[in-house]
C-alpha atoms as a PDB file:
ATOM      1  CA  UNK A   1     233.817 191.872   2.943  1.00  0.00           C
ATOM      2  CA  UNK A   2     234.633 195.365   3.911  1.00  0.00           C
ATOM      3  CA  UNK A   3     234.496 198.834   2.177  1.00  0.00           C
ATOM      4  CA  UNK A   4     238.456 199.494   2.691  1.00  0.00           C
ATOM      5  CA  UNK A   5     238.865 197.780  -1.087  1.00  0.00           C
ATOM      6  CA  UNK A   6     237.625 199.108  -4.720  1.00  0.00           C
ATOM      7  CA  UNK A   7     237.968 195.247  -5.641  1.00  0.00           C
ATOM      8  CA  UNK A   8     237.499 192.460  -3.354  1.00  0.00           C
ATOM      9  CA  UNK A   9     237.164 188.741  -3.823  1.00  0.00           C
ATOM     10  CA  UNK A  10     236.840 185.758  -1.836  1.00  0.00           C
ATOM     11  CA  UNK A  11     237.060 182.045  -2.343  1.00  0.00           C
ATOM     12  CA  UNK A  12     236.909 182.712  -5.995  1.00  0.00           C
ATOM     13  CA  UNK A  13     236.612 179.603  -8.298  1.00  0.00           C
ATOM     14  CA  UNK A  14     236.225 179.514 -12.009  1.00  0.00           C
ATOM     15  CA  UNK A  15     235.410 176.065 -13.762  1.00  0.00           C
ATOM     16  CA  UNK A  16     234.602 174.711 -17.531  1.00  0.00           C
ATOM     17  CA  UNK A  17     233.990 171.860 -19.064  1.00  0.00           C
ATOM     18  CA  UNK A  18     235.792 169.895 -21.415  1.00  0.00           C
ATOM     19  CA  UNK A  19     234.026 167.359 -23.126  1.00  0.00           C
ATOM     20  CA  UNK A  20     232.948 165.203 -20.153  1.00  0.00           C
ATOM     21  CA  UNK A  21     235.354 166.533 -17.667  1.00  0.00           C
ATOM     22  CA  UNK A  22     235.364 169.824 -15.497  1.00  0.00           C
ATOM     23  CA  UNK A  23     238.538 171.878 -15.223  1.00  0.00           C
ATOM     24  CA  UNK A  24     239.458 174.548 -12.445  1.00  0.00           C
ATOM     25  CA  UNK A  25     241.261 177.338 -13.650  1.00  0.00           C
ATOM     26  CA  UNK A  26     241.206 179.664 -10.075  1.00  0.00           C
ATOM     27  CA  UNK A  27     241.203 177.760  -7.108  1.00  0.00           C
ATOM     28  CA  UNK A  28     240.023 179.663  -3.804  1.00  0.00           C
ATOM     29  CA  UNK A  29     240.897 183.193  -4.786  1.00  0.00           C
ATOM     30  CA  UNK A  30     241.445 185.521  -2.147  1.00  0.00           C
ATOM     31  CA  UNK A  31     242.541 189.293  -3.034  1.00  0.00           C
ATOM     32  CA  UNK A  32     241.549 192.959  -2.019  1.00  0.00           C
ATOM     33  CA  UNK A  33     242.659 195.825  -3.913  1.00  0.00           C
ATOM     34  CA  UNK A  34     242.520 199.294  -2.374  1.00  0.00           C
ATOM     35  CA  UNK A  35     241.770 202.965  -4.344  1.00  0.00           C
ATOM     36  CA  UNK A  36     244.727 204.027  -5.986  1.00  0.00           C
ATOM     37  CA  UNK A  37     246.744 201.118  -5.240  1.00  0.00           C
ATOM     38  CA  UNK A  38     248.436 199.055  -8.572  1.00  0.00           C
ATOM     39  CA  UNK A  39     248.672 195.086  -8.291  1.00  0.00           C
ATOM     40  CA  UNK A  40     250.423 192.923 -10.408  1.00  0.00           C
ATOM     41  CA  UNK A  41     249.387 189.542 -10.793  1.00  0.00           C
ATOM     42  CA  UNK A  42     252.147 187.151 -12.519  1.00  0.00           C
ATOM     43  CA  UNK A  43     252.537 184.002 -13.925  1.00  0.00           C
ATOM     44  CA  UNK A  44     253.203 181.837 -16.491  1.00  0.00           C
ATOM     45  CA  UNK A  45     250.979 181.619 -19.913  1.00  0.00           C
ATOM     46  CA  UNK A  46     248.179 179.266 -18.964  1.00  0.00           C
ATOM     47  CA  UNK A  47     248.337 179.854 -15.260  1.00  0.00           C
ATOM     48  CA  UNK A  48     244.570 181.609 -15.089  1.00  0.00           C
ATOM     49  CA  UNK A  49     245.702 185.334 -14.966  1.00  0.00           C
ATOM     50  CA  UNK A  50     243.437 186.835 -18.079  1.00  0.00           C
ATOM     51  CA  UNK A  51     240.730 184.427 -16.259  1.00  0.00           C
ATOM     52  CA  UNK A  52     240.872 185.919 -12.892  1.00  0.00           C
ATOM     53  CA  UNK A  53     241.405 189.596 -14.444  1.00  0.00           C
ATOM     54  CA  UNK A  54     237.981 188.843 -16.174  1.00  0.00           C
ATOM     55  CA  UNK A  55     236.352 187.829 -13.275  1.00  0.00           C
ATOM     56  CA  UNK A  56     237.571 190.924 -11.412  1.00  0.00           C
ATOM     57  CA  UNK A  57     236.226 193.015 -13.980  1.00  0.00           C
ATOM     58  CA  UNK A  58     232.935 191.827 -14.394  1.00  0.00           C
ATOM     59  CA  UNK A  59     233.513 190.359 -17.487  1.00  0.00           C
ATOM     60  CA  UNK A  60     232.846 186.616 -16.916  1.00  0.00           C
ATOM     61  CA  UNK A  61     231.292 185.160 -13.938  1.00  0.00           C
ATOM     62  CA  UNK A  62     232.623 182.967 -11.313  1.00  0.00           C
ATOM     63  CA  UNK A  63     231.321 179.430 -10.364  1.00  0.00           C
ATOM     64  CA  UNK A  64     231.514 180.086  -6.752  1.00  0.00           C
ATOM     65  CA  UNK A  65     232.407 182.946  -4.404  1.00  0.00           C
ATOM     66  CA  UNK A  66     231.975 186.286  -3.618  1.00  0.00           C
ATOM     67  CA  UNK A  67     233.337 189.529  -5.506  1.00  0.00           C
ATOM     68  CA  UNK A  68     232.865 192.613  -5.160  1.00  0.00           C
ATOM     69  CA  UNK A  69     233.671 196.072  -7.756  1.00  0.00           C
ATOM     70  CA  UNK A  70     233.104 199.740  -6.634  1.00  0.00           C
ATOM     71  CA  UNK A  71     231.644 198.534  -3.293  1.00  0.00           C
ATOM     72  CA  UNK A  72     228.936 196.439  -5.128  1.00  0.00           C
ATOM     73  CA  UNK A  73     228.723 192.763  -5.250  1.00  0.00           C
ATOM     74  CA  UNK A  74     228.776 190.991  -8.851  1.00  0.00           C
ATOM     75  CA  UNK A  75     226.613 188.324  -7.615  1.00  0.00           C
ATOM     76  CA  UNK A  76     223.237 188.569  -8.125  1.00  0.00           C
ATOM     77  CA  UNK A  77     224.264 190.995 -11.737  1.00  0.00           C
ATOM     78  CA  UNK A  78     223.488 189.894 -15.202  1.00  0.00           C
ATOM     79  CA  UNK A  79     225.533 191.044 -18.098  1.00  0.00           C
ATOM     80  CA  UNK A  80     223.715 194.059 -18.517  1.00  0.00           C
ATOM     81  CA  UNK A  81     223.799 195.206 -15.461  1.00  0.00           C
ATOM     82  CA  UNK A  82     227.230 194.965 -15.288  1.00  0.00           C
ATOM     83  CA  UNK A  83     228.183 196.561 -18.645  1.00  0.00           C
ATOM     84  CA  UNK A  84     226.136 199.668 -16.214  1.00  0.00           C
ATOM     85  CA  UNK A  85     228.456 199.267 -13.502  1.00  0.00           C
ATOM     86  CA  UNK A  86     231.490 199.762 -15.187  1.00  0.00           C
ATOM     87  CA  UNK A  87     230.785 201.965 -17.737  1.00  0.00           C
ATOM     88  CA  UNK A  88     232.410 205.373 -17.269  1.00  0.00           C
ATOM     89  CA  UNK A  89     233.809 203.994 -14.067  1.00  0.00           C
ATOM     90  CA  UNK A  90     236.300 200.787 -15.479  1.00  0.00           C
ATOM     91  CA  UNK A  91     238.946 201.144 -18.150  1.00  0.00           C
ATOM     92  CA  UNK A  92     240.517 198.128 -19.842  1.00  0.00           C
ATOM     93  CA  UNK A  93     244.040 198.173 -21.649  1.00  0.00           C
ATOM     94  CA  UNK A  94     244.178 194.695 -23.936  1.00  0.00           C
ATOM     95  CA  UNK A  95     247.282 193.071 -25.699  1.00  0.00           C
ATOM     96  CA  UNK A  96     245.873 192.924 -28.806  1.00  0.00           C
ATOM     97  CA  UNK A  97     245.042 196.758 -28.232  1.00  0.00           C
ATOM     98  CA  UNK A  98     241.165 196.353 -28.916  1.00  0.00           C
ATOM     99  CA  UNK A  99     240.915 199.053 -31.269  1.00  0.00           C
ATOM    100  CA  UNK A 100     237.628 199.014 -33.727  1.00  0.00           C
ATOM    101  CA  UNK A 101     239.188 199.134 -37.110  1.00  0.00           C
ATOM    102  CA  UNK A 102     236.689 201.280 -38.733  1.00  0.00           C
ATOM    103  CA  UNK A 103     236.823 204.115 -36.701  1.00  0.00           C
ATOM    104  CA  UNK A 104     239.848 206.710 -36.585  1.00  0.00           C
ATOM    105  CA  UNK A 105     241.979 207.234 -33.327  1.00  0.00           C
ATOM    106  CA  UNK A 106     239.751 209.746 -32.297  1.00  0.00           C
ATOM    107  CA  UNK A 107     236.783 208.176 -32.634  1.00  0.00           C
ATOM    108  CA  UNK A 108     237.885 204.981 -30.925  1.00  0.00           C
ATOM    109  CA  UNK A 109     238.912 207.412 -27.869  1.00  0.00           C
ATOM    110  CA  UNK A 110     235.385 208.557 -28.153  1.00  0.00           C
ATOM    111  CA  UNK A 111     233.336 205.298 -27.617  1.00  0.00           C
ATOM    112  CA  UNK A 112     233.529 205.122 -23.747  1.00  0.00           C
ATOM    113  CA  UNK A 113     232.007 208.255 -23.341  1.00  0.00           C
ATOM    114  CA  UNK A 114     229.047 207.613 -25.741  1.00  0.00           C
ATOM    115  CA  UNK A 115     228.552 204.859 -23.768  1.00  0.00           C
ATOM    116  CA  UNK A 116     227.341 206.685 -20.332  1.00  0.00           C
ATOM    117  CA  UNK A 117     224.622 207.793 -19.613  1.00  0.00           C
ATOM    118  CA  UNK A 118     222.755 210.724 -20.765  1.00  0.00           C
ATOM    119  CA  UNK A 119     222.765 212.867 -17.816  1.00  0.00           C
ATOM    120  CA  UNK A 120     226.637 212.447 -17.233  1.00  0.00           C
ATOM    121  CA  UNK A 121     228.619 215.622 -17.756  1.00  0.00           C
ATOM    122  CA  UNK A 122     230.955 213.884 -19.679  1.00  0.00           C
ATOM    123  CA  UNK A 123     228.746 213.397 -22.507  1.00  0.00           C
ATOM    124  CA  UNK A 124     228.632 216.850 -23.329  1.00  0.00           C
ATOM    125  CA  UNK A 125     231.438 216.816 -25.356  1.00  0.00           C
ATOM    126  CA  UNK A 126     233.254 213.581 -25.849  1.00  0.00           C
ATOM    127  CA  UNK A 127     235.494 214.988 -28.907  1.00  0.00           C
ATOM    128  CA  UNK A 128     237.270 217.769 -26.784  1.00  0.00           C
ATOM    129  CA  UNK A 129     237.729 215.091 -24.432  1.00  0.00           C
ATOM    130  CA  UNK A 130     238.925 212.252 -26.588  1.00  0.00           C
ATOM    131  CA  UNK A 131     241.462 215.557 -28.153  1.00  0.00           C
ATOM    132  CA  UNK A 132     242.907 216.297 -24.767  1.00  0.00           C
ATOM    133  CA  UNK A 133     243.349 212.026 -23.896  1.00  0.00           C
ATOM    134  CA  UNK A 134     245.494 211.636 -27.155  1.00  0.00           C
ATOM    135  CA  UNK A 135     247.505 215.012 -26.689  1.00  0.00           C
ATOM    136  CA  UNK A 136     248.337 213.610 -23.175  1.00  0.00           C
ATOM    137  CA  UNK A 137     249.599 210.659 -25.045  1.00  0.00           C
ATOM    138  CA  UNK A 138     251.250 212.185 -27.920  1.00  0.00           C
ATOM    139  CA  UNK A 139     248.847 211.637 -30.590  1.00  0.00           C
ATOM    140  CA  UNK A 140     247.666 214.863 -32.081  1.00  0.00           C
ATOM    141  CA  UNK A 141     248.641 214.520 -34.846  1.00  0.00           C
ATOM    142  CA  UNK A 142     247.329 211.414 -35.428  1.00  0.00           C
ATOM    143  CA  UNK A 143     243.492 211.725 -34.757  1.00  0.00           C
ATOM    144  CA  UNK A 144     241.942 210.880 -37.890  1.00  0.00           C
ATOM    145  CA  UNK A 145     244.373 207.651 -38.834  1.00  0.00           C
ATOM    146  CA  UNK A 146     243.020 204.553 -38.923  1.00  0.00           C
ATOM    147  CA  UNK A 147     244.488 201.594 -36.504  1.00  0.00           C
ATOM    148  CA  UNK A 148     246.128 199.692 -39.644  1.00  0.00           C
ATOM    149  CA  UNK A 149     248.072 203.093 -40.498  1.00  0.00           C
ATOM    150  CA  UNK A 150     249.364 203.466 -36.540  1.00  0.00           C
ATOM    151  CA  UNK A 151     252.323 201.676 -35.254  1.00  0.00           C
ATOM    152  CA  UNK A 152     252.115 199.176 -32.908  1.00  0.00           C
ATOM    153  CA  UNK A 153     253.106 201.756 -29.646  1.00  0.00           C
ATOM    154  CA  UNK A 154     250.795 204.114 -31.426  1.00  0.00           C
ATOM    155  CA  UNK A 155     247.996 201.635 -31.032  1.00  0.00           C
ATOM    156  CA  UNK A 156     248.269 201.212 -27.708  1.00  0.00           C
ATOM    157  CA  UNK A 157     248.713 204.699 -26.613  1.00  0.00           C
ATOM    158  CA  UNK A 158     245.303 205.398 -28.233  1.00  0.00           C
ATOM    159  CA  UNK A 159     243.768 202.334 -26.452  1.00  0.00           C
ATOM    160  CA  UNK A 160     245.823 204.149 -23.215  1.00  0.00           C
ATOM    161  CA  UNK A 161     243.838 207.158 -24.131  1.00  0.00           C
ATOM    162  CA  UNK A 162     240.527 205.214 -24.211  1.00  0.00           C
ATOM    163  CA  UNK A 163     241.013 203.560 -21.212  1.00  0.00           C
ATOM    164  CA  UNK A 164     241.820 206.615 -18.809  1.00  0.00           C
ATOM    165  CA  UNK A 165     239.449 209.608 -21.476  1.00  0.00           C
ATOM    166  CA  UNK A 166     236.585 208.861 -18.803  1.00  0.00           C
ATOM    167  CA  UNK A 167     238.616 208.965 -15.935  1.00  0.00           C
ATOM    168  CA  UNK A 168     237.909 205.525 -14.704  1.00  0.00           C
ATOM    169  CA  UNK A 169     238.261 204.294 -10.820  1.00  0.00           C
ATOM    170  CA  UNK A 170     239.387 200.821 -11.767  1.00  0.00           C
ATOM    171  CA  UNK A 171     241.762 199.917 -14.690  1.00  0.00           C
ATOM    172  CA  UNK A 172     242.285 196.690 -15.832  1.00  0.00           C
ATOM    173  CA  UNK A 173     245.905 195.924 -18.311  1.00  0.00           C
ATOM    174  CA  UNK A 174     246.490 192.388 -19.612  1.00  0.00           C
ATOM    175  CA  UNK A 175     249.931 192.158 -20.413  1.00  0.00           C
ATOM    176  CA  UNK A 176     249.419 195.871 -21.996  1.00  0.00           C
ATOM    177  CA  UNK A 177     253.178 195.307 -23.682  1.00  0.00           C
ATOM    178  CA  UNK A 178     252.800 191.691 -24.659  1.00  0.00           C
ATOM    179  CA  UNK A 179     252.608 192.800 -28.537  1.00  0.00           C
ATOM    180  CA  UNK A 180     255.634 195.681 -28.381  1.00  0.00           C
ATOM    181  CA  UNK A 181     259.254 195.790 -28.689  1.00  0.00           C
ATOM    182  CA  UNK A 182     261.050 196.458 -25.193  1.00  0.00           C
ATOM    183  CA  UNK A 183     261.750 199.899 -25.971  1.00  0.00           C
ATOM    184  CA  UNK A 184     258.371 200.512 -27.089  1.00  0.00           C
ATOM    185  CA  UNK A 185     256.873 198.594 -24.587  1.00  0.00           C
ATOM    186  CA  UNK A 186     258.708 200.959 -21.592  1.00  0.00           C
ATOM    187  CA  UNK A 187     257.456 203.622 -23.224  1.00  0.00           C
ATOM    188  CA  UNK A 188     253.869 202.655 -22.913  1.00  0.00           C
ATOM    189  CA  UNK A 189     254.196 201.897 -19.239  1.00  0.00           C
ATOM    190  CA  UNK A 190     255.768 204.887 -18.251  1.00  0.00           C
ATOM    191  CA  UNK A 191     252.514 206.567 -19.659  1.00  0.00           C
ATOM    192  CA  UNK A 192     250.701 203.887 -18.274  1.00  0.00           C
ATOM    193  CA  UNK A 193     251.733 204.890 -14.887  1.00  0.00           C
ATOM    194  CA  UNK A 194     252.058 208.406 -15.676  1.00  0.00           C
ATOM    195  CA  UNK A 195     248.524 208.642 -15.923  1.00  0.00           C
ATOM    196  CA  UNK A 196     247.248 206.195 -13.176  1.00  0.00           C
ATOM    197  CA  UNK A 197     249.303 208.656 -11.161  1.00  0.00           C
ATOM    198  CA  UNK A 198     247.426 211.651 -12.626  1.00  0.00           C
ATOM    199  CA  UNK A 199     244.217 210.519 -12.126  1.00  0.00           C
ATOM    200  CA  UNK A 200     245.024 208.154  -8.708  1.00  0.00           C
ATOM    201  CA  UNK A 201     242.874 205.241 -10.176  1.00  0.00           C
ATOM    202  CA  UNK A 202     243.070 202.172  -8.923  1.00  0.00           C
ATOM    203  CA  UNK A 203     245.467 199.640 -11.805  1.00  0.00           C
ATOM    204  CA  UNK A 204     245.335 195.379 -11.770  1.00  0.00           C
ATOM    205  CA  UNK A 205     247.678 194.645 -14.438  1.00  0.00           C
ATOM    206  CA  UNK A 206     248.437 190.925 -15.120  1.00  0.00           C
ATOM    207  CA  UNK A 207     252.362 190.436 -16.404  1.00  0.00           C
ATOM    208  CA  UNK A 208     254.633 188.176 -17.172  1.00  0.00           C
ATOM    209  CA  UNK A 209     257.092 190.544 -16.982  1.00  0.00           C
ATOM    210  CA  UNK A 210     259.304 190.729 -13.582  1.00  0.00           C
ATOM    211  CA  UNK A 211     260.656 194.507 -14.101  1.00  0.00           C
ATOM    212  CA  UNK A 212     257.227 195.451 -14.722  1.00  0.00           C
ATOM    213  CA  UNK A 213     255.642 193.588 -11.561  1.00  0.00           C
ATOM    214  CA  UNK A 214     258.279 195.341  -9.715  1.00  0.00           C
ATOM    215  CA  UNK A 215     257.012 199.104 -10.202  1.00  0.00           C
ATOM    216  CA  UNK A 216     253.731 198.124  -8.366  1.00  0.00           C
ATOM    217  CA  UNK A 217     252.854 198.501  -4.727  1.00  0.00           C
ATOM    218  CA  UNK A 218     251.833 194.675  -4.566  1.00  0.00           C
ATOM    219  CA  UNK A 219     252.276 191.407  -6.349  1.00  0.00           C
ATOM    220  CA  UNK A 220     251.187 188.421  -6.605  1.00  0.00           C
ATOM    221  CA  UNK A 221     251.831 185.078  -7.960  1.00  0.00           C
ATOM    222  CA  UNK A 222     249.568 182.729  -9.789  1.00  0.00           C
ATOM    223  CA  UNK A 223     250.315 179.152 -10.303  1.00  0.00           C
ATOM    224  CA  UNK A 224     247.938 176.521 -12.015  1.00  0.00           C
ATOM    225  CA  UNK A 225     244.855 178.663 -10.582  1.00  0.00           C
ATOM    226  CA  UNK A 226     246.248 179.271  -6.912  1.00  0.00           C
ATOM    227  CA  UNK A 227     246.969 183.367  -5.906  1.00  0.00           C
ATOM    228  CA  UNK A 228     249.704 183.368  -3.221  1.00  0.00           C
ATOM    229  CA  UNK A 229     252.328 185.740  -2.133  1.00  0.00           C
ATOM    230  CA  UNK A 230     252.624 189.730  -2.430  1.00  0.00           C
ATOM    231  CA  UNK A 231     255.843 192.301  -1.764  1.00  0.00           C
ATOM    232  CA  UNK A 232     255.766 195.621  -1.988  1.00  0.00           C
ATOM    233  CA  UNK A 233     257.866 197.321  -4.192  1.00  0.00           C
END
């Protein structure tokens, strides 16, 4: 392993059981992502990509192999510690849009950055903060709605807002237009990229869509659990 890559992962395997059986959903996944570079990883539904993207993040653990985030390896980390690692530091964009229903658009933009630590700047004030993120998006005027009384694209700008308010080094997207209409859906990802631009953090999205793949620097294919293949765009 080498410091070159934000995200690096070696002979990574995920398994679960079934019942009595075992099933392999990654197979001997190899893959180093650099700072500021975006990677698309494609595939069909059930191939393993929200798997591996969870691994990658820290969110689930692998059955065997090494990975590392932010130059640290995920190893020897319980949950805890690595809800510490990436907090302030990794932003996630879901499908679903992840929004907590009981708090306004604002105050869902807010969460990540009452969530570091005390003696991070960007504590100070997370309102002004969460303000700007939505402006940038085009949500002003829509701080203090609820998710149920935003559209669809409005939903996901705000969770677009959330993801980058702390200015993450590593952003995770899984299949951030799967729940939009195309038109909708460019318009997200035109911010999307707009802003990983802006802010030159690192983006893994995981896609099923080919036009999308195409805007990133790499991609690669997953098939039944194996990574293989990247162009440049």
């Amino acid at each position: 392993m080498t410091s070159d890559y934000l995200i690096e992962a070696r002979q990574l395997c995920k398994q679960v059981r079934s019942g009595e059986q075992r099933l392999t959903l990654l197979r001997d996944v190899d893959l180093g992502v650099r700072r500021g570079e975006v990677v698309a990883i494609v595939g069909a539904s059930g191939s393993g990509k929200s798997t591996l993207l969870g691994l990658l993040a820290g969110l689930d653990v692998a059955t065997r192999g090494e990975l590392r985030l932010l130059g640290e390896s995920l190893g020897g980390l319980d949950e805890d510690e690595r809800a510490r690692l990436r907090a302030g530091r990794v932003g996630f964009v879901f499908q679903s849009f992840q929004l907590l229903a009981g708090l306004t658009a604002l105050e869902n933009v807010m969460v990540p950055l009452e969530l570091l630590s005390s003696n991070d700047a960007r504590r100070d004030d997370p309102e002004a903060l969460a303000r700007e993120a939505l402006a940038e998006v085009g949500l002003s005027e829509r701080l203090r709605h609820f998710p149920n009384q935003l559209s669809g694209g409005e939903q996901q700008r705000v969770a677009l807002a959330r993801a980058f308010v702390a200015r993450p080094a590593v952003l995770f997207a899984d299949e951030p237009t799967g729940n939009l209409d195309s038109h909708t859906g460019a318009q997200v990802i035109d911010l999307l990229f707009d802003l990983q631009r802006e802010q030159g953090a690192t983006l893994v999205l995981v896609t099923h869509d080919e036009q999308l793949a195409g805007r990133c620097d790499r991609r690669y294919l997953l098939t039944d659990g194996h990574l293989s293949g990247e162009a440049g765009r």
